[in-house]
C-alpha atoms as a PDB file:
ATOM      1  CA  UNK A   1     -41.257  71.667   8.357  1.00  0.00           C
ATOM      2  CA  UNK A   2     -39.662  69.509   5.578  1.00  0.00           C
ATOM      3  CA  UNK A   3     -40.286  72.451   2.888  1.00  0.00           C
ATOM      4  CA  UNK A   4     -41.135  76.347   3.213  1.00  0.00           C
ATOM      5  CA  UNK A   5     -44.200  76.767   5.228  1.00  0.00           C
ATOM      6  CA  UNK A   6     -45.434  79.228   2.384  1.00  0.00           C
ATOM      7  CA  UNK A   7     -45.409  77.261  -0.712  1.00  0.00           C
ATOM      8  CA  UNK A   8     -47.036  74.186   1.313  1.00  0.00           C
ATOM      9  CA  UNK A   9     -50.217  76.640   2.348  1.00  0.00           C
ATOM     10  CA  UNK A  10     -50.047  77.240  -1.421  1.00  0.00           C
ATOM     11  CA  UNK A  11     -49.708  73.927  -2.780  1.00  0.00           C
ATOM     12  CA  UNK A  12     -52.344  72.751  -0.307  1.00  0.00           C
ATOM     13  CA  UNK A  13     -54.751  76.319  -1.706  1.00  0.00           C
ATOM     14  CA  UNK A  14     -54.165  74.022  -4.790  1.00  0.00           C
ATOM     15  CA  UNK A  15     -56.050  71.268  -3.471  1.00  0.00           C
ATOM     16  CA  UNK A  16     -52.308  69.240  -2.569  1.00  0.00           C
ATOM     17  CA  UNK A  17     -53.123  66.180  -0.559  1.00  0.00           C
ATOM     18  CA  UNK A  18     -49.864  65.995  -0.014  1.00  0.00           C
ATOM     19  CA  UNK A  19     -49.348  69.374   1.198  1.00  0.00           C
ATOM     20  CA  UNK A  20     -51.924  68.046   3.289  1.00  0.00           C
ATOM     21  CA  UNK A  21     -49.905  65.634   4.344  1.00  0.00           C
ATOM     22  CA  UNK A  22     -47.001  66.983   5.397  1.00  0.00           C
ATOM     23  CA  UNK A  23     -48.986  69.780   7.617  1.00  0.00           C
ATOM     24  CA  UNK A  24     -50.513  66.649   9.149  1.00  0.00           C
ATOM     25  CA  UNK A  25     -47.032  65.288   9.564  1.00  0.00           C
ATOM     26  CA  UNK A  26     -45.774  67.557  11.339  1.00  0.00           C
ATOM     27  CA  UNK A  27     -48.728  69.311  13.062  1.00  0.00           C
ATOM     28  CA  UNK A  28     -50.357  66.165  14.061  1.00  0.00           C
ATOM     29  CA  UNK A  29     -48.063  65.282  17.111  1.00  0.00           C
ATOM     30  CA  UNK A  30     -48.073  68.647  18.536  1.00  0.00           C
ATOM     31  CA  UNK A  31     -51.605  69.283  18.068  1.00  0.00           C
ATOM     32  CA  UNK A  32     -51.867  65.853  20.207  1.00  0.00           C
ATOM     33  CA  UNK A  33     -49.772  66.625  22.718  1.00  0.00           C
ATOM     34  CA  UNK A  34     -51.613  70.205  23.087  1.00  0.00           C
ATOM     35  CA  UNK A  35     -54.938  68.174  23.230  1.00  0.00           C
ATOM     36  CA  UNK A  36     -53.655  65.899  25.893  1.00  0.00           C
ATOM     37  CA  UNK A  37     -52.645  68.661  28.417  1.00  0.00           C
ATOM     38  CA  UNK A  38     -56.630  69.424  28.852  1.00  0.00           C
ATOM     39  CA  UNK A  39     -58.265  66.635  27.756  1.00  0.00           C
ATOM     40  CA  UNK A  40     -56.966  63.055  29.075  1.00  0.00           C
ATOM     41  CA  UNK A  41     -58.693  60.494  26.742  1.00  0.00           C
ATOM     42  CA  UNK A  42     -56.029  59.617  23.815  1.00  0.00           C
ATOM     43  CA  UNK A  43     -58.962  58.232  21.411  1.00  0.00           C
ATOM     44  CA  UNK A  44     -61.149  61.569  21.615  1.00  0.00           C
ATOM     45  CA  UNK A  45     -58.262  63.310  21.012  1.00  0.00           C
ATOM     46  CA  UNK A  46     -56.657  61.524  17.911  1.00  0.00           C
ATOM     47  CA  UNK A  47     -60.401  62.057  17.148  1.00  0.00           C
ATOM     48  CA  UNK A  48     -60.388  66.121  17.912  1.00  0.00           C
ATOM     49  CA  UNK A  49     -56.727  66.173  15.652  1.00  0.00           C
ATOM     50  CA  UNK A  50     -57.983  64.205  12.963  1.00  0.00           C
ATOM     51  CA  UNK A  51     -61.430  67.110  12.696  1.00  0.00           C
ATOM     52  CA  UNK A  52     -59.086  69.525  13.141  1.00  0.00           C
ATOM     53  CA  UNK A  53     -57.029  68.748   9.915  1.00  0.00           C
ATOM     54  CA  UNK A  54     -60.552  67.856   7.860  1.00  0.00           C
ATOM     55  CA  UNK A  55     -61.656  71.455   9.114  1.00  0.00           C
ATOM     56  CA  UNK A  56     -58.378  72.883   7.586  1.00  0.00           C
ATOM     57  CA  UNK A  57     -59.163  70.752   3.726  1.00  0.00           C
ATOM     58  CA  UNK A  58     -62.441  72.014   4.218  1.00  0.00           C
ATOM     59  CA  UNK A  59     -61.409  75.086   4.629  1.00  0.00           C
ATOM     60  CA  UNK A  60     -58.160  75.473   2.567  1.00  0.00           C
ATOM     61  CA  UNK A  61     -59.291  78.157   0.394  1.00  0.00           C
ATOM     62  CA  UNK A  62     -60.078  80.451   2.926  1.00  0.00           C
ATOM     63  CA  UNK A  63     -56.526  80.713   4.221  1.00  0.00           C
ATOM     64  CA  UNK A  64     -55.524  84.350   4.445  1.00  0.00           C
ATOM     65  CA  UNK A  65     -52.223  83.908   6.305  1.00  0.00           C
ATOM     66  CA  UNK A  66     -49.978  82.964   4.047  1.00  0.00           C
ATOM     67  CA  UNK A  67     -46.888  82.788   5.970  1.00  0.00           C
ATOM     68  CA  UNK A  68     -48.014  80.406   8.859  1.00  0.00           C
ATOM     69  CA  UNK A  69     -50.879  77.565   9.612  1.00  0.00           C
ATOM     70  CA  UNK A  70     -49.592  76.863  13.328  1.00  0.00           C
ATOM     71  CA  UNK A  71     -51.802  79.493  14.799  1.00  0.00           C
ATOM     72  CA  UNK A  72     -54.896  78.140  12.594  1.00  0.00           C
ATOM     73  CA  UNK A  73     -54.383  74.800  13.524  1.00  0.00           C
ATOM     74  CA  UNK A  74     -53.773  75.541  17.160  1.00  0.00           C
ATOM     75  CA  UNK A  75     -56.847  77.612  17.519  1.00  0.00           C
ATOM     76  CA  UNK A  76     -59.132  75.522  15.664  1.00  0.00           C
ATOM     77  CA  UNK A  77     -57.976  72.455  17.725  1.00  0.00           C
ATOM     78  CA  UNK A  78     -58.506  74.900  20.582  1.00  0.00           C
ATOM     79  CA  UNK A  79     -62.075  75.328  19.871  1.00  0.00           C
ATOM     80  CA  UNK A  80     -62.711  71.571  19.468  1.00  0.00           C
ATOM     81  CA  UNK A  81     -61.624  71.268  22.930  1.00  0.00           C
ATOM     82  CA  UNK A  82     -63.898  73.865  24.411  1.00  0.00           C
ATOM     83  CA  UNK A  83     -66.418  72.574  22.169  1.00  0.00           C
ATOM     84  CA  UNK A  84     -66.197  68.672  23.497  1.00  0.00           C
ATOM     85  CA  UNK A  85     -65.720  70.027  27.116  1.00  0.00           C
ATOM     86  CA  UNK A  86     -69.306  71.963  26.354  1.00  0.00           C
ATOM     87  CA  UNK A  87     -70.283  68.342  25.283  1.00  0.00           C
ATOM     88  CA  UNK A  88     -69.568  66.192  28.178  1.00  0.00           C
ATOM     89  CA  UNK A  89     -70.774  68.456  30.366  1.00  0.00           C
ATOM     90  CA  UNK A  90     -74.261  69.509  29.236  1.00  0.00           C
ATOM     91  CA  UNK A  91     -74.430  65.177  28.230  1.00  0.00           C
ATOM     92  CA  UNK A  92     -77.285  63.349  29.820  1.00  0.00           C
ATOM     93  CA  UNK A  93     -75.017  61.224  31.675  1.00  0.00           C
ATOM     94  CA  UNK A  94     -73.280  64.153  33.031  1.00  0.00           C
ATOM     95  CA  UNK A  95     -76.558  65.937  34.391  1.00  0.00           C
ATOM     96  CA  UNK A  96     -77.176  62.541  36.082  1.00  0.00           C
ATOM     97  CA  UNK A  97     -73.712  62.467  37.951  1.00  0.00           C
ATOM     98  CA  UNK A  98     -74.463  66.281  38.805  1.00  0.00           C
ATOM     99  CA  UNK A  99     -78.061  65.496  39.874  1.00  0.00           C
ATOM    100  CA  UNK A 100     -76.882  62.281  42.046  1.00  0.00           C
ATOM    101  CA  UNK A 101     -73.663  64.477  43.315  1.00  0.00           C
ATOM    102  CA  UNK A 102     -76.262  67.247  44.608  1.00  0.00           C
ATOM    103  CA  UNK A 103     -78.683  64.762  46.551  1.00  0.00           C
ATOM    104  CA  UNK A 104     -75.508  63.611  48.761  1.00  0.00           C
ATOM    105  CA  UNK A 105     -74.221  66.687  49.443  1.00  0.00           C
ATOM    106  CA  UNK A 106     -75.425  70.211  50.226  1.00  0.00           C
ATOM    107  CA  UNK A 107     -75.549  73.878  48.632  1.00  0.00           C
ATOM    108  CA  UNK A 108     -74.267  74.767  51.865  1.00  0.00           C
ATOM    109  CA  UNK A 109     -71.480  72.323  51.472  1.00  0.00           C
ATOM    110  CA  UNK A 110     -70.993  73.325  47.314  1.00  0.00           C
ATOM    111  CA  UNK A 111     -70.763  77.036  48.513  1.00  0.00           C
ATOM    112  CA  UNK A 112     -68.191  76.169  51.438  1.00  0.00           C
ATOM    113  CA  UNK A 113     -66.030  73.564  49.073  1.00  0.00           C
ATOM    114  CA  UNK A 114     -66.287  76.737  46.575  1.00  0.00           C
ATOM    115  CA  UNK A 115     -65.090  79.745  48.721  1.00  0.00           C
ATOM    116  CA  UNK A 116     -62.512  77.304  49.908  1.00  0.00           C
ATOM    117  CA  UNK A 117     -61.214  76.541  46.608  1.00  0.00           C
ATOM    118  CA  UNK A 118     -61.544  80.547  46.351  1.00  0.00           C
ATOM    119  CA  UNK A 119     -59.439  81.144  49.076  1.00  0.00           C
ATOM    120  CA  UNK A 120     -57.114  78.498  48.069  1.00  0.00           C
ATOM    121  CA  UNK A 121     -56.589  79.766  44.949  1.00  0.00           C
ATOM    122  CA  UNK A 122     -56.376  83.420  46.135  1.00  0.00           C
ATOM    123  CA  UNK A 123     -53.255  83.031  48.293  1.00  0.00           C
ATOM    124  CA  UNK A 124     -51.854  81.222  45.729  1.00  0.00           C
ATOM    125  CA  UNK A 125     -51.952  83.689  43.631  1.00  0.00           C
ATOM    126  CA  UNK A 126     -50.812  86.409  46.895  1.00  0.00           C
ATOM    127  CA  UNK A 127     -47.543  84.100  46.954  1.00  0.00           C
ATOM    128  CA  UNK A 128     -46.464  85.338  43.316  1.00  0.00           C
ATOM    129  CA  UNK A 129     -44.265  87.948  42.253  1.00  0.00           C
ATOM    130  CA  UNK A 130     -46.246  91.389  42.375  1.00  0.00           C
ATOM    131  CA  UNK A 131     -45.760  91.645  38.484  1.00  0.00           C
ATOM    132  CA  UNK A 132     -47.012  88.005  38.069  1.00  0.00           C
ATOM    133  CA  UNK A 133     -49.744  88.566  40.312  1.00  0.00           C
ATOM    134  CA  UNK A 134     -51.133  91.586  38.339  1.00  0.00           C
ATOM    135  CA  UNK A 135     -50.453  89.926  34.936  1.00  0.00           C
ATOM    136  CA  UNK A 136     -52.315  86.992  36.010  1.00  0.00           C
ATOM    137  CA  UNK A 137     -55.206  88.463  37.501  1.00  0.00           C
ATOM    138  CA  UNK A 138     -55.904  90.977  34.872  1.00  0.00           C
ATOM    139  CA  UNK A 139     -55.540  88.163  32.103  1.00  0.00           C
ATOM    140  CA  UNK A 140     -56.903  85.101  33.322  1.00  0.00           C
ATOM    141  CA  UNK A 141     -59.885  86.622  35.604  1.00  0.00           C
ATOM    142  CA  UNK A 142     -60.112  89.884  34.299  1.00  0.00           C
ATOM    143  CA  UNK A 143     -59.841  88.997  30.903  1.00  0.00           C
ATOM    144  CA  UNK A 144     -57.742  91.707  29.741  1.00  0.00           C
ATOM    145  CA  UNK A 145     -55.936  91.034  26.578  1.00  0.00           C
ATOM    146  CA  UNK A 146     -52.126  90.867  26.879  1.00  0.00           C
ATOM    147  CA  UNK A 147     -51.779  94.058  24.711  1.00  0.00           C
ATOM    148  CA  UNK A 148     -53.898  95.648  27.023  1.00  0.00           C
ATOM    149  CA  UNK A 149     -52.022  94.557  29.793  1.00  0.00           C
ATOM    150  CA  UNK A 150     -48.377  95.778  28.778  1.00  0.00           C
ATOM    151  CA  UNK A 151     -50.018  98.911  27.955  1.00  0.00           C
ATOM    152  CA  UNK A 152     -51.390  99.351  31.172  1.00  0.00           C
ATOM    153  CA  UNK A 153     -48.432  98.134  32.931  1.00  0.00           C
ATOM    154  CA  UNK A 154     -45.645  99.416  30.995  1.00  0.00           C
ATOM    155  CA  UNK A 155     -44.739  96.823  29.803  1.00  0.00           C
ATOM    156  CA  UNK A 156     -43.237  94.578  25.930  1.00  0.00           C
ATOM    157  CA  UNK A 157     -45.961  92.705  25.299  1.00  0.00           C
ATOM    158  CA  UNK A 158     -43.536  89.805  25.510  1.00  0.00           C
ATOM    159  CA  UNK A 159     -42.599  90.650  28.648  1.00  0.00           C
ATOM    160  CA  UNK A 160     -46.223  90.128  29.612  1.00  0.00           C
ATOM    161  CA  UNK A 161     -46.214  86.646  27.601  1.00  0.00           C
ATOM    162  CA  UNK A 162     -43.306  85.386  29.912  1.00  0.00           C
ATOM    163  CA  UNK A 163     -44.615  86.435  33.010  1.00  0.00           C
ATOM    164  CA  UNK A 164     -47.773  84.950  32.607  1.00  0.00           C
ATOM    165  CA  UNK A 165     -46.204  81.891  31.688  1.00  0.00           C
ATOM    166  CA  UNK A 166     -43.911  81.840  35.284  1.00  0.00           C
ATOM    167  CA  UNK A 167     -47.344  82.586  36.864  1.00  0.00           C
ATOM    168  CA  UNK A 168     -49.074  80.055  35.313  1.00  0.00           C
ATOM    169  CA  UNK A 169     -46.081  77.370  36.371  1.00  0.00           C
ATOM    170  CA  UNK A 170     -45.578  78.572  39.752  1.00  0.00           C
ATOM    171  CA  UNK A 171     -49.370  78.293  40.356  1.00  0.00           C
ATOM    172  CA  UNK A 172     -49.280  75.267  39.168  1.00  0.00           C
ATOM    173  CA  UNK A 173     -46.412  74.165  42.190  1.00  0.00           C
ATOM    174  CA  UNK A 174     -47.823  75.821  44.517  1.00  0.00           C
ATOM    175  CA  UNK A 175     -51.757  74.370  44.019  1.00  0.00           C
ATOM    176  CA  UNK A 176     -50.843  71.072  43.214  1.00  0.00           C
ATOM    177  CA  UNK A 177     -53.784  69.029  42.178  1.00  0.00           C
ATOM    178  CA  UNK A 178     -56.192  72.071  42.545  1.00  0.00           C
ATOM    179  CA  UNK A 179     -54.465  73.373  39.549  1.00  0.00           C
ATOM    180  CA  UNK A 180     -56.320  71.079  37.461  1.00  0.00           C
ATOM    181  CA  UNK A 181     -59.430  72.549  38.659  1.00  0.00           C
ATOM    182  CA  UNK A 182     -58.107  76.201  38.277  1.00  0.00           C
ATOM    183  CA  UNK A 183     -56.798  75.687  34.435  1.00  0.00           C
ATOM    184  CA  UNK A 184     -60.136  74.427  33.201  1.00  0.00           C
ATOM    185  CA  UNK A 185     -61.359  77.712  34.324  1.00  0.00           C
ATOM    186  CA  UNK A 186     -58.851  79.911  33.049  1.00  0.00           C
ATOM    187  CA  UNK A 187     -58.620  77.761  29.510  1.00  0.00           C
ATOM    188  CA  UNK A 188     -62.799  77.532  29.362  1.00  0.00           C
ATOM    189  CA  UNK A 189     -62.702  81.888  30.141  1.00  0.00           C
END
């Protein structure tokens, strides 16, 4: 940041537009690059950025961390996502592609594509580390928070942060393109 993160949530309490600014100037890229890694279409997500950083002027006053805005901007932009996923898929012309999709195929052949994908997924997971593989199932289908999880495990929460992490790259090698499939899960849950 050009200038101490706490006097620029201050100045921009104050109603600074160009605290404003420089949050968006350096926020912007990474909250793009964040964007891009789920959803693939640059003009929605300039779009989903530029909402994000009208949420925060709307919001401004309401800012009760005082030290930090990456986590509110990251989360906010996080809920964007989920919230245009939610979009596309309950649009019109996504019900059609679903409706046409089910008259060629099967719920014989959804079920076996699914339990295959299952499977897949399952000995992926079988090929981690035993600590990875416990991490990762208790946070991403479980849903156990990671506090949780280094409690139960024994564990710095930390420790649980970086292992989840390798898990989450090592599934990702050893899925290949299924991991696309597998992340929207995990990041919708």
């Amino acid at each position: 940041m050009p200038r101490d993160e706490r006097q620029l949530i201050a100045d921009l309490k104050n109603d600074s537009q160009r605290a404003l600014a420089e949050i968006y100037d350096h926020y912007a890229p990474r909250l793009y690059a964040f964007g891009m890694k789920y959803y693939k279409v640059p003009t929605n997500v300039e779009e989903l950025v530029e909402d994000t950083f009208v949420w925060l002027w709307n919001n401004r006053h309401d800012i009760r961390n005082e030290n930090s805005i990456k986590a509110i901007m990251f989360i906010r932009m996080r809920h964007y996502l989920i919230n245009n996923y939610r979009a596309i898929v309950n649009s019109p012309e996504y019900e059609s592609y679903v409706g046409y999709v089910e008259r060629l195929g099967t719920a014989d052949t959804d079920k076996l594509e699914y339990e295959d994908f299952l499977k897949q997924l399952h000995h992926a997971i079988s090929q981690l580390p035993e600590t990875q593989q416990q991490i990762i199932k208790m946070s991403k289908i479980e849903q156990i928070s990671n506090q949780e999880i280094a409690s139960v495990l024994n564990l710095k929460e930390q420790t649980v942060r970086n292992q989840l992490s390798s898990a989450l790259k090592n599934l990702k090698k050893i899925l290949g393109p299924l991991y696309i499939v597998c992340s929207i899960l995990f990041y919708v849950n």
